[in-house]
PDB file of N, CA and C in Angstrom:
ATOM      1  N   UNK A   1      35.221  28.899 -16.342  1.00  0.00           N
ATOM      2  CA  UNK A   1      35.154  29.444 -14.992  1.00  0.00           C
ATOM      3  C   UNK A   1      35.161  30.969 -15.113  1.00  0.00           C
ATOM      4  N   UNK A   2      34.255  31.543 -14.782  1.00  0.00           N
ATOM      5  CA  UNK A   2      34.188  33.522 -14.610  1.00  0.00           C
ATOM      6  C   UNK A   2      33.992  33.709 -12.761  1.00  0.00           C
ATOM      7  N   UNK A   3      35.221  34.096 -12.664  1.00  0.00           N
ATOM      8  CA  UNK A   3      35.169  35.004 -11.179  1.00  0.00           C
ATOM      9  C   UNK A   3      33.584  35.898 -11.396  1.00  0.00           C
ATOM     10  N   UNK A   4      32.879  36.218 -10.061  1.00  0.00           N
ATOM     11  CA  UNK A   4      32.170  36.689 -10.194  1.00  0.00           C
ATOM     12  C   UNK A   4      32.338  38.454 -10.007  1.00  0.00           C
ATOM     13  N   UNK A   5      33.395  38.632  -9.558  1.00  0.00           N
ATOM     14  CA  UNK A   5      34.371  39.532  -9.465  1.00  0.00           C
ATOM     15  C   UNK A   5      34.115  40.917 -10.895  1.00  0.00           C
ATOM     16  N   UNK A   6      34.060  40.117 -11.855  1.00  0.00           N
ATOM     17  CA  UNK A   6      34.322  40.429 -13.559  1.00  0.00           C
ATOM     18  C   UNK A   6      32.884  40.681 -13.845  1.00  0.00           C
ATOM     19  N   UNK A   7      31.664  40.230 -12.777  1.00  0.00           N
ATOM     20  CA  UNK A   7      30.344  40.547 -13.720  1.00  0.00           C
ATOM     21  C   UNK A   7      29.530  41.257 -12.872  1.00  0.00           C
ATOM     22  N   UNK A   8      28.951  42.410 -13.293  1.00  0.00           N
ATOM     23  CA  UNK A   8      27.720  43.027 -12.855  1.00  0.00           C
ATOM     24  C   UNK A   8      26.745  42.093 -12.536  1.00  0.00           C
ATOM     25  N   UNK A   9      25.794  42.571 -11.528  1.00  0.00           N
ATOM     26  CA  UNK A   9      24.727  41.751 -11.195  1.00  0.00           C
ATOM     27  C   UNK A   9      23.419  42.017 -12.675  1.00  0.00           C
ATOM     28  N   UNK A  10      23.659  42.810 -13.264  1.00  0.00           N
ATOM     29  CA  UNK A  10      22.646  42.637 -14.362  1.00  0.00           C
ATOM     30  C   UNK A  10      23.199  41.664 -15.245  1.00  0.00           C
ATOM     31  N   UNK A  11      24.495  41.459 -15.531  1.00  0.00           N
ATOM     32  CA  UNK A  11      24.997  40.300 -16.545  1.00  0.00           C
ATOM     33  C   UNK A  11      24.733  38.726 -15.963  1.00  0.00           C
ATOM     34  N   UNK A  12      24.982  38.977 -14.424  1.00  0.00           N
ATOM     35  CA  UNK A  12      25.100  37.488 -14.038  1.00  0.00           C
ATOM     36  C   UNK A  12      22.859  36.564 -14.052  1.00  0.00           C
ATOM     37  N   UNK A  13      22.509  37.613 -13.729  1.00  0.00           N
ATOM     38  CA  UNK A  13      21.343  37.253 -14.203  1.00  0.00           C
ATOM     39  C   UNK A  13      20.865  36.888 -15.773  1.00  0.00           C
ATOM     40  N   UNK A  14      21.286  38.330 -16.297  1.00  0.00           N
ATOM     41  CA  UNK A  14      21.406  37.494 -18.048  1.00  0.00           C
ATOM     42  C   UNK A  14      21.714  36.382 -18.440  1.00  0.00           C
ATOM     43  N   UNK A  15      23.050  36.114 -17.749  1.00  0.00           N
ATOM     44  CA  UNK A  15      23.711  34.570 -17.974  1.00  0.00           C
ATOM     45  C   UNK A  15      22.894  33.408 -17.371  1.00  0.00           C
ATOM     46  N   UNK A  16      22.474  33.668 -16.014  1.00  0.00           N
ATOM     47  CA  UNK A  16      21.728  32.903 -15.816  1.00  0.00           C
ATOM     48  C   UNK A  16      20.414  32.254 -16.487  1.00  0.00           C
ATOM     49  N   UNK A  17      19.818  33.535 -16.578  1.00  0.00           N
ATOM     50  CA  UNK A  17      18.829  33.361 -17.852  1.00  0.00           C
ATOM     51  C   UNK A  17      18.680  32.602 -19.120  1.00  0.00           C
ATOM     52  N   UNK A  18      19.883  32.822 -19.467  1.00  0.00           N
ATOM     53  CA  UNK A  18      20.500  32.442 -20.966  1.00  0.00           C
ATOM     54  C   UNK A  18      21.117  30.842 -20.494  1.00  0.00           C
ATOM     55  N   UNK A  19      21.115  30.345 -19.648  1.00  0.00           N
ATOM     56  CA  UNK A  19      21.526  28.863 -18.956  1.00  0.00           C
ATOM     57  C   UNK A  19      23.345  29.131 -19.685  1.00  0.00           C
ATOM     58  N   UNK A  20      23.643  30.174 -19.312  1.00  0.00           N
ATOM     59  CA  UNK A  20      25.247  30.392 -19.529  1.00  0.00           C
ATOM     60  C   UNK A  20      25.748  30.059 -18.635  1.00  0.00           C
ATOM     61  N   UNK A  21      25.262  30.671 -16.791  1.00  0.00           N
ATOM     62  CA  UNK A  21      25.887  30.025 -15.798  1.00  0.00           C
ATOM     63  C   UNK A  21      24.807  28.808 -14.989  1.00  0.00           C
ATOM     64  N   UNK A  22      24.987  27.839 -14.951  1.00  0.00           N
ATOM     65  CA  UNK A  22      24.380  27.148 -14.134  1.00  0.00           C
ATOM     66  C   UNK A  22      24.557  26.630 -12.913  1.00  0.00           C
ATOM     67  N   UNK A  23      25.843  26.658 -12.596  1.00  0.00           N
ATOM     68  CA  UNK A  23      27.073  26.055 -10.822  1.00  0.00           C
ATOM     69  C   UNK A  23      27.457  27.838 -10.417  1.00  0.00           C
ATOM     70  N   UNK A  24      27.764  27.301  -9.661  1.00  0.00           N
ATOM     71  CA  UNK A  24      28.426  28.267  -8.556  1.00  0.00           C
ATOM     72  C   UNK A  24      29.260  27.615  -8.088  1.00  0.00           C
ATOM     73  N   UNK A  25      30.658  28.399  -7.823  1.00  0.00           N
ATOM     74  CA  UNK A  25      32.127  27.363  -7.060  1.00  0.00           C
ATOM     75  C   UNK A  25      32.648  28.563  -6.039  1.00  0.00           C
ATOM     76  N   UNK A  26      33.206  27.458  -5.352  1.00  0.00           N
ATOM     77  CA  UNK A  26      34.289  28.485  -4.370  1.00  0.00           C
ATOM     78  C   UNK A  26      35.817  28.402  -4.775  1.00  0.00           C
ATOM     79  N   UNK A  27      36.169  28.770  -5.378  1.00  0.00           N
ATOM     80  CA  UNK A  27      37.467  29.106  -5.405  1.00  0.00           C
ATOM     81  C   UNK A  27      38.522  28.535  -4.889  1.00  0.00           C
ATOM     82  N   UNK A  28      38.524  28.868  -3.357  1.00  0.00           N
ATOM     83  CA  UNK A  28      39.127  28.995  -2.120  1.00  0.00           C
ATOM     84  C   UNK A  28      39.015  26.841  -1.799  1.00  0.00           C
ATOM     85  N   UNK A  29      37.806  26.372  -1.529  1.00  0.00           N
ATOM     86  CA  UNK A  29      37.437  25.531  -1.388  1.00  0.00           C
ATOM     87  C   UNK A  29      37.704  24.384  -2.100  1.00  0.00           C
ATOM     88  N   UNK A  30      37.419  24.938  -3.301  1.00  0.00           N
ATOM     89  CA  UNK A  30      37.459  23.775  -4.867  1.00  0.00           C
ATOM     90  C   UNK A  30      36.214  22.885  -4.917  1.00  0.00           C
ATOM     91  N   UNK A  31      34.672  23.633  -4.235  1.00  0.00           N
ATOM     92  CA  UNK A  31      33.417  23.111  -4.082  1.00  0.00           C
ATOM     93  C   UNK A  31      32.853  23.541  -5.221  1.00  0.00           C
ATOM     94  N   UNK A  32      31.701  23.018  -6.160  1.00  0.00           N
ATOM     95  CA  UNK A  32      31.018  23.490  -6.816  1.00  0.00           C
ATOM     96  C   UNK A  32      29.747  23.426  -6.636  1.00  0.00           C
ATOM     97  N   UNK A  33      28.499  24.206  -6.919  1.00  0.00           N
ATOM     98  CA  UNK A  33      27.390  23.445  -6.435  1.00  0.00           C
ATOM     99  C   UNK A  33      26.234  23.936  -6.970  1.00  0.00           C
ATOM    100  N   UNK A  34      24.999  24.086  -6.789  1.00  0.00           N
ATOM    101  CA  UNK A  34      23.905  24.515  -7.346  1.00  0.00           C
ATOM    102  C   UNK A  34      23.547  26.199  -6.863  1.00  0.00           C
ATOM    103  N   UNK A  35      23.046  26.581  -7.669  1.00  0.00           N
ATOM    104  CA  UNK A  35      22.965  28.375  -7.777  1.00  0.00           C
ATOM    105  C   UNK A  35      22.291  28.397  -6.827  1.00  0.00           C
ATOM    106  N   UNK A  36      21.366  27.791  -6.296  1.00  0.00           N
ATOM    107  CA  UNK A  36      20.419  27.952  -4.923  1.00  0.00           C
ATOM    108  C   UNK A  36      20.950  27.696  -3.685  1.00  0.00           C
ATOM    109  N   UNK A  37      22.247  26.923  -3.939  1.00  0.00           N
ATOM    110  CA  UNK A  37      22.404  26.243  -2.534  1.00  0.00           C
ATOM    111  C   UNK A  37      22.687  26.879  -1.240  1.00  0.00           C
ATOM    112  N   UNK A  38      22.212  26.803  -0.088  1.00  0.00           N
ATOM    113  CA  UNK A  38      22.425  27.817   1.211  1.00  0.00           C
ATOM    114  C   UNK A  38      23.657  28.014   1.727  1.00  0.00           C
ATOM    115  N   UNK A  39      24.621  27.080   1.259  1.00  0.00           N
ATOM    116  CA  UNK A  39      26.282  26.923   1.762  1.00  0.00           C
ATOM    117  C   UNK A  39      26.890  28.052   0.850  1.00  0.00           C
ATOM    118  N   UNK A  40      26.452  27.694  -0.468  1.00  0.00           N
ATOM    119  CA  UNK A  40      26.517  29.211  -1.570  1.00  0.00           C
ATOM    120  C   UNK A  40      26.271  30.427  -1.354  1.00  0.00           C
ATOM    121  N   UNK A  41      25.537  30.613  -1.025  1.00  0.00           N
ATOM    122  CA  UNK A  41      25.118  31.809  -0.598  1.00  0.00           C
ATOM    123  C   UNK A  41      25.555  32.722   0.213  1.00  0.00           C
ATOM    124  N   UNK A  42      26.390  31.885   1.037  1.00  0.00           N
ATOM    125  CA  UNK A  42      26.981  32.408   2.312  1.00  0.00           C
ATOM    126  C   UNK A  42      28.371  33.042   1.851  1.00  0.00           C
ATOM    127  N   UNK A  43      29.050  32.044   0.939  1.00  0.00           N
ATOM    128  CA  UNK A  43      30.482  33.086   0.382  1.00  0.00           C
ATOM    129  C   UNK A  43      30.683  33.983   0.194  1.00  0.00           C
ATOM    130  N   UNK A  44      31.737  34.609   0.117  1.00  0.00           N
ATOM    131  CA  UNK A  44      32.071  35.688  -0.266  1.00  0.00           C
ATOM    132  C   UNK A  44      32.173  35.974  -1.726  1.00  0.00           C
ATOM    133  N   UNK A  45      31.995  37.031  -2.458  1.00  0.00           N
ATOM    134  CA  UNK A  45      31.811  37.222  -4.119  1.00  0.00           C
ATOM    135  C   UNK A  45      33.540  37.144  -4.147  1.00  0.00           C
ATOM    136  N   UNK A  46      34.258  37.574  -3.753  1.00  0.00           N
ATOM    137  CA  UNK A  46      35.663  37.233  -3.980  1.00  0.00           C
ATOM    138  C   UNK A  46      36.292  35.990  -4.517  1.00  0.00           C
ATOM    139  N   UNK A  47      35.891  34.753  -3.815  1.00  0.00           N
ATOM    140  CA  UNK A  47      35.660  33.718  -3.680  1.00  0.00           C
ATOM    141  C   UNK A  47      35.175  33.000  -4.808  1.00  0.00           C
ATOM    142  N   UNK A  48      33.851  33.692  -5.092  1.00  0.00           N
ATOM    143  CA  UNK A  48      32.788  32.914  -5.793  1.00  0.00           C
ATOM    144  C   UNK A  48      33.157  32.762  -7.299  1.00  0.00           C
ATOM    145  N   UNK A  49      32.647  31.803  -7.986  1.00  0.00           N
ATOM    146  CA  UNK A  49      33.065  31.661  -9.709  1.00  0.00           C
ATOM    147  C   UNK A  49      31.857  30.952 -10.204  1.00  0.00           C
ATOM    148  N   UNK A  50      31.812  30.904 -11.473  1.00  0.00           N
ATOM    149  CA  UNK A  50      30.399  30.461 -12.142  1.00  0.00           C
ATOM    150  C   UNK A  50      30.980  29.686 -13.741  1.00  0.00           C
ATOM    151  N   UNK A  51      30.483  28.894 -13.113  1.00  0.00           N
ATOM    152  CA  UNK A  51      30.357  27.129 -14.212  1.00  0.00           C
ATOM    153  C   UNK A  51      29.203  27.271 -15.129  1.00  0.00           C
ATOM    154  N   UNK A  52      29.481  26.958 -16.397  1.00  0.00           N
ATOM    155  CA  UNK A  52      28.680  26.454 -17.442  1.00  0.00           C
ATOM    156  C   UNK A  52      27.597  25.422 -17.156  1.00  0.00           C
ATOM    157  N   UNK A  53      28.641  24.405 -16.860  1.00  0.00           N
ATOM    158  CA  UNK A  53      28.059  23.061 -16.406  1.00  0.00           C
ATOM    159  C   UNK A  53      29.173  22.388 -15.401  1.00  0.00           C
ATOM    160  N   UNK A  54      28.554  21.455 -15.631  1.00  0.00           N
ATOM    161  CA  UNK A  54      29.337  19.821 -14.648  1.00  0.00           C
ATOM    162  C   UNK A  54      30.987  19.503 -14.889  1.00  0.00           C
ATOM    163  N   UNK A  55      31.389  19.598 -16.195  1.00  0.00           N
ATOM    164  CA  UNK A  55      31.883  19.481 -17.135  1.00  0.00           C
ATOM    165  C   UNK A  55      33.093  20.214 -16.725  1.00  0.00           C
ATOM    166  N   UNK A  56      32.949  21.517 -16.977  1.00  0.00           N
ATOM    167  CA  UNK A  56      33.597  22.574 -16.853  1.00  0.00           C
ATOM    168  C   UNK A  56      34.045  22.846 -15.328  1.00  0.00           C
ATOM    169  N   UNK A  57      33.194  22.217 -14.160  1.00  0.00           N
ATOM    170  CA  UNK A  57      33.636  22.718 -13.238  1.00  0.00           C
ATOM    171  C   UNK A  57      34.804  21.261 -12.653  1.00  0.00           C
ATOM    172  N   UNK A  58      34.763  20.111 -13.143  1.00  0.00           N
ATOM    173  CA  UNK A  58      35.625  19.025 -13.134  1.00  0.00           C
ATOM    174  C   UNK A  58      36.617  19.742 -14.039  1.00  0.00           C
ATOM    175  N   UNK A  59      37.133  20.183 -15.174  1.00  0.00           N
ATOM    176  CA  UNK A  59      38.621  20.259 -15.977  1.00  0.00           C
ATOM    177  C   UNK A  59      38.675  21.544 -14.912  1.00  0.00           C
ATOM    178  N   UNK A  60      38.305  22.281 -14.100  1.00  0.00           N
ATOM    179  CA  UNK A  60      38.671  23.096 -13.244  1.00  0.00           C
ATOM    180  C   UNK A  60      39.423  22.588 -11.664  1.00  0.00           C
ATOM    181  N   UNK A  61      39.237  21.323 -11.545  1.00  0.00           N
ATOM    182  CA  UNK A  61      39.144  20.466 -10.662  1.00  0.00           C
ATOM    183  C   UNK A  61      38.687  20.674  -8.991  1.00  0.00           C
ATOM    184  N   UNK A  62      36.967  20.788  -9.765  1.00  0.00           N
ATOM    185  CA  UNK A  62      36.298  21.590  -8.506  1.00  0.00           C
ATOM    186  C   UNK A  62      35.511  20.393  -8.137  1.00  0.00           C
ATOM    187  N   UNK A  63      34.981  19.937  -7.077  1.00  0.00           N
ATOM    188  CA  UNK A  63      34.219  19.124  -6.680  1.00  0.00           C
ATOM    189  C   UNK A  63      32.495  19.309  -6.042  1.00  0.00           C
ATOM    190  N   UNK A  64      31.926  17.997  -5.710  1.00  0.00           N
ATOM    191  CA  UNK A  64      30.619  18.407  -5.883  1.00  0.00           C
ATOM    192  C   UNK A  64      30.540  18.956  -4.083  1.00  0.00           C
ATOM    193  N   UNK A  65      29.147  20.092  -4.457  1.00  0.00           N
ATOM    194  CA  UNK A  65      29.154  20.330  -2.276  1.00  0.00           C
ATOM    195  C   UNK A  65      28.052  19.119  -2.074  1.00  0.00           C
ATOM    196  N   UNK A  66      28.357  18.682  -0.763  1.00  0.00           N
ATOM    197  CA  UNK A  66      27.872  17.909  -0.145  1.00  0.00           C
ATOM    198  C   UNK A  66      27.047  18.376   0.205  1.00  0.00           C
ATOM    199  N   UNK A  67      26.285  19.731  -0.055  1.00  0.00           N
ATOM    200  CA  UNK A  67      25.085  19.940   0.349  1.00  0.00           C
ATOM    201  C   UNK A  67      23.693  19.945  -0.411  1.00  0.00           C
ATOM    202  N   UNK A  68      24.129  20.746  -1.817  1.00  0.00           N
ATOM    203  CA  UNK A  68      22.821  20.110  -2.189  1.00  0.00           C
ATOM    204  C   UNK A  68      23.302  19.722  -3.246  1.00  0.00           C
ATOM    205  N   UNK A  69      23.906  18.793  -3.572  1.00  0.00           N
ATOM    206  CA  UNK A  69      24.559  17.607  -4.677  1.00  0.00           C
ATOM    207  C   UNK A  69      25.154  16.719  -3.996  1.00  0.00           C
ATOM    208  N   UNK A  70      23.980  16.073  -2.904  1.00  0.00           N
ATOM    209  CA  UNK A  70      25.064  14.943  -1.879  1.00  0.00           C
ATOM    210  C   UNK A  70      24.973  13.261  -3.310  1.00  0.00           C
ATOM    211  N   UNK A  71      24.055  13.300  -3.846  1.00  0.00           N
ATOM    212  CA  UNK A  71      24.413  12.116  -5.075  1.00  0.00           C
ATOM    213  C   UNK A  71      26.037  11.977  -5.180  1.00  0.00           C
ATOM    214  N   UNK A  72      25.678  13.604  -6.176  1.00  0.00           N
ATOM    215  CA  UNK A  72      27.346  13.398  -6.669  1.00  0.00           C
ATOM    216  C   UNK A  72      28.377  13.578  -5.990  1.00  0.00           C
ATOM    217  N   UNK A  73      28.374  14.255  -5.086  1.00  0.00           N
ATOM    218  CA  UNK A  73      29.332  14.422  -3.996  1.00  0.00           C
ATOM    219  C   UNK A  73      29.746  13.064  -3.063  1.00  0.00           C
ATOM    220  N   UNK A  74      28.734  12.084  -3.069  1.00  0.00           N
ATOM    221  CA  UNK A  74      28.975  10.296  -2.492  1.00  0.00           C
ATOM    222  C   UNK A  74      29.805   9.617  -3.649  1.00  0.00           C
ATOM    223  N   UNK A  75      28.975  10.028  -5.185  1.00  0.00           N
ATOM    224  CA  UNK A  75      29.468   9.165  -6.006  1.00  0.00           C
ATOM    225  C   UNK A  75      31.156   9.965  -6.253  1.00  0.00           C
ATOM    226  N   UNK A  76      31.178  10.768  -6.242  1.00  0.00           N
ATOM    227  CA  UNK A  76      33.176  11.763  -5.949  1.00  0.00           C
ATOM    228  C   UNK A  76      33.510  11.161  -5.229  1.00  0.00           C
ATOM    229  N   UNK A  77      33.278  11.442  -3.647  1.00  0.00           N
ATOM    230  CA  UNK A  77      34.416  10.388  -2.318  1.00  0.00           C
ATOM    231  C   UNK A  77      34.724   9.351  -2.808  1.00  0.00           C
ATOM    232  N   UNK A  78      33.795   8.612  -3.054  1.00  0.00           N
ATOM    233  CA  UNK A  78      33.830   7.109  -3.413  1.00  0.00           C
ATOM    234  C   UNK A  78      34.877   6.638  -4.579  1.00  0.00           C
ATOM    235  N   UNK A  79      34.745   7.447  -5.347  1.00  0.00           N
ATOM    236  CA  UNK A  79      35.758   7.510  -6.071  1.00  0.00           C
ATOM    237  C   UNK A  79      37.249   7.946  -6.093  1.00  0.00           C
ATOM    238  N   UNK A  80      37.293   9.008  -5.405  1.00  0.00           N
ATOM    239  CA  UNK A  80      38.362   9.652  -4.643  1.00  0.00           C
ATOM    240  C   UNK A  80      38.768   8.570  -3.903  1.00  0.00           C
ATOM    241  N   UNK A  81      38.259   7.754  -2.841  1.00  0.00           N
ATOM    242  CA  UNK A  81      38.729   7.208  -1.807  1.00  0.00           C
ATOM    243  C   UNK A  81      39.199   5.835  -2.435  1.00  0.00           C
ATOM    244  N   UNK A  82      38.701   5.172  -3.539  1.00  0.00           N
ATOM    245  CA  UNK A  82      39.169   3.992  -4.243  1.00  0.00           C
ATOM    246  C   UNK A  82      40.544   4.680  -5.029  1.00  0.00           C
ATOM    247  N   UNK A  83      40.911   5.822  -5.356  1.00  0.00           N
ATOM    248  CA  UNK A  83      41.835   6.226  -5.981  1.00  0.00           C
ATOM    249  C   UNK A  83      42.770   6.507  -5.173  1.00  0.00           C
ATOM    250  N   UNK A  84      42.866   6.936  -3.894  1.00  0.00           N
ATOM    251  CA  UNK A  84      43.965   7.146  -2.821  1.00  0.00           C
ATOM    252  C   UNK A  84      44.305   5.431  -2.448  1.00  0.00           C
ATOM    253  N   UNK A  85      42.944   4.777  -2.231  1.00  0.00           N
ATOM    254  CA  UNK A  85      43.712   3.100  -2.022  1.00  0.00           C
ATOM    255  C   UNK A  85      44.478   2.403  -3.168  1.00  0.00           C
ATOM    256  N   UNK A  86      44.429   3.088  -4.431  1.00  0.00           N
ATOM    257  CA  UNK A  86      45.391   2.319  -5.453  1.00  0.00           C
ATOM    258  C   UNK A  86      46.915   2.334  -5.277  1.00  0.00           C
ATOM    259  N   UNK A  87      46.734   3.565  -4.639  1.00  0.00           N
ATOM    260  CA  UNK A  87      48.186   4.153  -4.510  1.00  0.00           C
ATOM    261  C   UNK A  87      49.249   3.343  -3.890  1.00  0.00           C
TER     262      UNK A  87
END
């Protein structure tokens, strides 16, 4: 996880480039989601943090946005919601 806070806009493109960052997260939220997404975009850089991968933004325990990762974000609830009924 890198706050975006910590990177120049010439690095975060490098990284991008370099498939170093591929997610975008909110912080605040605990959403993660695709570098394009329009809900993304809208945050604040305070806020904002940047994922490797998928991987990395789960041991962070960030979840998928329902906006443009509604797959994984159905296949999360769903899972989430069978895990609150075990309880």
């Amino acid at each position: 996880m890198i706050p975006h806070t910590e990177l120049m806009p010439a690095q975060i493109r490098k990284m991008i480039r370099n498939k170093n960052i591929t997610l975008a997260g909110n912080v605040r939220l605990k959403i993660y989601g695709l570098l394009n997404c329009a809900s993304g975009k809208r945050m604040k850089t305070s806020n904002r943090v940047f994922f490797s991968s998928v991987k990395d933004a789960h041991m962070n325990n960030f979840r998928p946005c329902g906006h443009c990762m509604s797959t994984e974000y159905k296949l999360w609830k769903n899972e989430f919601i069978q895990q609150r009924q075990q309880r």
